[in-house]
C-alpha atoms as a PDB file:
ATOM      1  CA  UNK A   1      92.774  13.271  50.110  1.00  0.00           C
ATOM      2  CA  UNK A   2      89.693  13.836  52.807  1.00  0.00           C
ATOM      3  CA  UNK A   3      86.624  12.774  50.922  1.00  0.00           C
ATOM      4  CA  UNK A   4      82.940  14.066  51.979  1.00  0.00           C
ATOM      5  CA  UNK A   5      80.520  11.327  51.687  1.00  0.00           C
ATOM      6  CA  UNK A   6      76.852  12.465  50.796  1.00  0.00           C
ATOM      7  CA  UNK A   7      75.065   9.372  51.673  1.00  0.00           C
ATOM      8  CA  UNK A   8      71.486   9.838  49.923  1.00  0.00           C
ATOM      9  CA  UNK A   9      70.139   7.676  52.792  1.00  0.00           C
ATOM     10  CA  UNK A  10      71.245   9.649  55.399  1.00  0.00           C
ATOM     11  CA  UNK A  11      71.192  13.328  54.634  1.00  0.00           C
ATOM     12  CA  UNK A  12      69.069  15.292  51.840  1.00  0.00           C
ATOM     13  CA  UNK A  13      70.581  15.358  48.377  1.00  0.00           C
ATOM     14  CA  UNK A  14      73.424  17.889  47.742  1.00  0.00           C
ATOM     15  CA  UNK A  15      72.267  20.872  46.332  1.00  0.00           C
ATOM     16  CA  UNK A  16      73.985  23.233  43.963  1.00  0.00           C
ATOM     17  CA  UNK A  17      74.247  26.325  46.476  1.00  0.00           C
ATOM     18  CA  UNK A  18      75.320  23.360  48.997  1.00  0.00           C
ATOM     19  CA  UNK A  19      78.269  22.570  46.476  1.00  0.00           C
ATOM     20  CA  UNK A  20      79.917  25.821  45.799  1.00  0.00           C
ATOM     21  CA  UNK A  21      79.244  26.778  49.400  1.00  0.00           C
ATOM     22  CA  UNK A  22      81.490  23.907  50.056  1.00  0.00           C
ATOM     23  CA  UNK A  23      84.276  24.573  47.401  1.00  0.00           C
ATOM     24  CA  UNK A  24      84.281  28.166  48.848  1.00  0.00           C
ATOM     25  CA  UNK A  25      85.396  26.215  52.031  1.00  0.00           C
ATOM     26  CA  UNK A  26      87.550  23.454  50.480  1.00  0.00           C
ATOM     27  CA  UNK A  27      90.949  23.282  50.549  1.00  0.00           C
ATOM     28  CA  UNK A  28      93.176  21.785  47.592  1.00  0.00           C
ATOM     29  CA  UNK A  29      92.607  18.008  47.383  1.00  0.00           C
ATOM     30  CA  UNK A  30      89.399  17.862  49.431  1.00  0.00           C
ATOM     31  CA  UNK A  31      86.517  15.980  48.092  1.00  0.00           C
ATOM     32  CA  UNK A  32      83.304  15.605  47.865  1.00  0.00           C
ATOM     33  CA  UNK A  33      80.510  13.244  46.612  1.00  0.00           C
ATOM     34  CA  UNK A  34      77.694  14.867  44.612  1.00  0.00           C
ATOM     35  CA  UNK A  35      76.088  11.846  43.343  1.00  0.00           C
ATOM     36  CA  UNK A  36      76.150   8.286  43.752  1.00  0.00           C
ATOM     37  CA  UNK A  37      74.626   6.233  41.002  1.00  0.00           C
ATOM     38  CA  UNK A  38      74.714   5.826  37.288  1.00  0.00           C
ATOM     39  CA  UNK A  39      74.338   9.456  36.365  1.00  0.00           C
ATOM     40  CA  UNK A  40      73.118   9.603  33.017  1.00  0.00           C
ATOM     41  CA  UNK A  41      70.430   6.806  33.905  1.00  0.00           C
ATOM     42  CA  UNK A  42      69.014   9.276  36.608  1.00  0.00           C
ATOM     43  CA  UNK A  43      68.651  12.319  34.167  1.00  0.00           C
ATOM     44  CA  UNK A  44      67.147  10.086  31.431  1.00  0.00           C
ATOM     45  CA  UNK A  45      63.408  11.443  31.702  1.00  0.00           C
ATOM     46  CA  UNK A  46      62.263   8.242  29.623  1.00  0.00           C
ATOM     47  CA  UNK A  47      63.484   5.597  32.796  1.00  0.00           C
ATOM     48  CA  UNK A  48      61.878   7.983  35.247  1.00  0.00           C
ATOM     49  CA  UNK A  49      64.069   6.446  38.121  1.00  0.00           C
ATOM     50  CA  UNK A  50      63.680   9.526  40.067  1.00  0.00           C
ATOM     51  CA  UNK A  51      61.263  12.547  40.264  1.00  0.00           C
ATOM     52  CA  UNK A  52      60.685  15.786  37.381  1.00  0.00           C
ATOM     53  CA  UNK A  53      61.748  18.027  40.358  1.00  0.00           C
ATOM     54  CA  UNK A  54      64.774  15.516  41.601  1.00  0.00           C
ATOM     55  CA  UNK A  55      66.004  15.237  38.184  1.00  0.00           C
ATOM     56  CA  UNK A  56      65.981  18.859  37.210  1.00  0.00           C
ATOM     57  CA  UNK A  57      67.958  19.061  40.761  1.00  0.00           C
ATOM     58  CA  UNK A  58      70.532  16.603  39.679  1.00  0.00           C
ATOM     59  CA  UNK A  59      71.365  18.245  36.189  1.00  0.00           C
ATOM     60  CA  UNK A  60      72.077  21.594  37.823  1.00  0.00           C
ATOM     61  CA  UNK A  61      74.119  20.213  40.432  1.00  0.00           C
ATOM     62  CA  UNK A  62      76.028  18.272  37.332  1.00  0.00           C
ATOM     63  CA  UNK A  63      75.812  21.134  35.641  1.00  0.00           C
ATOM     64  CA  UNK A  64      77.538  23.419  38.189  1.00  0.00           C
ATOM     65  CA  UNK A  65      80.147  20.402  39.114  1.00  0.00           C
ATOM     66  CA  UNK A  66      81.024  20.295  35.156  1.00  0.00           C
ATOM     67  CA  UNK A  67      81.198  24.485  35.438  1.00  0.00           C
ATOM     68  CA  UNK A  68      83.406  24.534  38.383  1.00  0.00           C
ATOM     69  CA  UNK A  69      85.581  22.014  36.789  1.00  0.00           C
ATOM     70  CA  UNK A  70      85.747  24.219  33.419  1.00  0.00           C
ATOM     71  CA  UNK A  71      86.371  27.243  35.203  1.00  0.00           C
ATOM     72  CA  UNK A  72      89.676  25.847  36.924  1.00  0.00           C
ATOM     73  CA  UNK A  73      88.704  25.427  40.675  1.00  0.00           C
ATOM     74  CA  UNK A  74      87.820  21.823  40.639  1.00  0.00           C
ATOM     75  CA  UNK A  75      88.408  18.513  39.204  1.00  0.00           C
ATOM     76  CA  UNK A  76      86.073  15.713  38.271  1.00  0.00           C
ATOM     77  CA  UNK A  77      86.412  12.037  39.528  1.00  0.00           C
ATOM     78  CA  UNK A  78      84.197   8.731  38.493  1.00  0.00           C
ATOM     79  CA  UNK A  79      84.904   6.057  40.842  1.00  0.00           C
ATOM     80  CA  UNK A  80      82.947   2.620  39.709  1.00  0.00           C
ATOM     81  CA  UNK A  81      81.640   0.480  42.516  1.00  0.00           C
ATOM     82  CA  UNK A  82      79.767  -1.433  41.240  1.00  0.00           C
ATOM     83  CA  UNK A  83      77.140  -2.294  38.260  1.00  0.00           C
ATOM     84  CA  UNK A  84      75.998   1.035  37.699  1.00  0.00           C
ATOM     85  CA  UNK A  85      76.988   2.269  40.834  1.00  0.00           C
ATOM     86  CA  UNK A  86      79.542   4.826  40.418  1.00  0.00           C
ATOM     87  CA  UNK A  87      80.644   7.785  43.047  1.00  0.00           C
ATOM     88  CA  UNK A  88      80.817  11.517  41.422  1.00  0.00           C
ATOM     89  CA  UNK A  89      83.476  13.552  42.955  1.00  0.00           C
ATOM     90  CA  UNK A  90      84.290  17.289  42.802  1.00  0.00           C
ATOM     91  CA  UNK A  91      88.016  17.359  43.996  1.00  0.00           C
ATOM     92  CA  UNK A  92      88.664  21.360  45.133  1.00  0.00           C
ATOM     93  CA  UNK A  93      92.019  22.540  43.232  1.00  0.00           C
ATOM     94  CA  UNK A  94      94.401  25.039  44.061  1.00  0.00           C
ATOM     95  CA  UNK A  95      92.978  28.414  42.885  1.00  0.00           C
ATOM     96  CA  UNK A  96      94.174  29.828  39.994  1.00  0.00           C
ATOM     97  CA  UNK A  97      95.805  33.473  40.029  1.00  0.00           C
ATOM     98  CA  UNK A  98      93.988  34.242  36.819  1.00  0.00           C
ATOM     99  CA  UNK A  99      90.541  33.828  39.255  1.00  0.00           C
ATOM    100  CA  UNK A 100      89.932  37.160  41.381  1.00  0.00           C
ATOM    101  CA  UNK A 101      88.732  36.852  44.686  1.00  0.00           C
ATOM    102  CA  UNK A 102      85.191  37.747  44.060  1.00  0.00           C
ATOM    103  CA  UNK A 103      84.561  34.774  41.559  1.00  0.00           C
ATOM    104  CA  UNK A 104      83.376  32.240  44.045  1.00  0.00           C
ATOM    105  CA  UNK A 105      80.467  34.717  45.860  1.00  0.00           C
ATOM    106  CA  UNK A 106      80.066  35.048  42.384  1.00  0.00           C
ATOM    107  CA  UNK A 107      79.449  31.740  41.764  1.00  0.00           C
ATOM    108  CA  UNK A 108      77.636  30.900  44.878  1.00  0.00           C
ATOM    109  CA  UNK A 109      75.250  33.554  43.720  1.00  0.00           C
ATOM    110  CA  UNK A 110      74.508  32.271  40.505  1.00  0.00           C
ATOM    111  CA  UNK A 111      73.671  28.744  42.494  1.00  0.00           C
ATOM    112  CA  UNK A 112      71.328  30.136  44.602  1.00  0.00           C
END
């Protein structure tokens, strides 16, 4: 499996155009790392770990991650590495027939 690190200390964080553009480009069993952390802590507003605008960021990126995974192109994996350190990974899945060609413009659209 070739896994995509995002470090968040050495490049921006992923975005949600950034993430479909990718799966576009992804073939079956290629990964990548949309967040590292403890996920739910981040998007609890009442621990403000991160910023308003950073946190509304992360819930549509783990919004569109939990989409693409619904929708059949992708799979989610958790990977603990520590206390409350886990790795979120969108693993890119073999397209299904059922999913016309146009879906992921489609998608990339709605991400933008």
């Amino acid at each position: 499996m070739d896994i995509t690190d995002i470090s968040r200390a050495s490049q921006a964080p992923l975005t949600e155009a950034a993430l479909c553009r990718w799966l576009g480009a992804a073939a079956p069993g290629d990964a990548i790392t949309y967040f590292r952390g403890a996920l739910a802590r981040s998007l609890c507003p009442q621990l403000a770990l991160i910023s308003q605008d950073e946190r509304v960021n992360l819930a549509r990126l783990a919004t569109r991650a939990w989409k693409l995974a619904e929708d059949g192109l992708a799979d989610l994996v958790q990977r603990r590495r520590g206390f409350e350190d886990f790795e979120y990974l969108l693993v890119a899945r073999r397209r299904p027939r059922r999913v016309s060609p146009s879906l992921l413009p489609q998608i990339l659209a709605e991400a933008a």
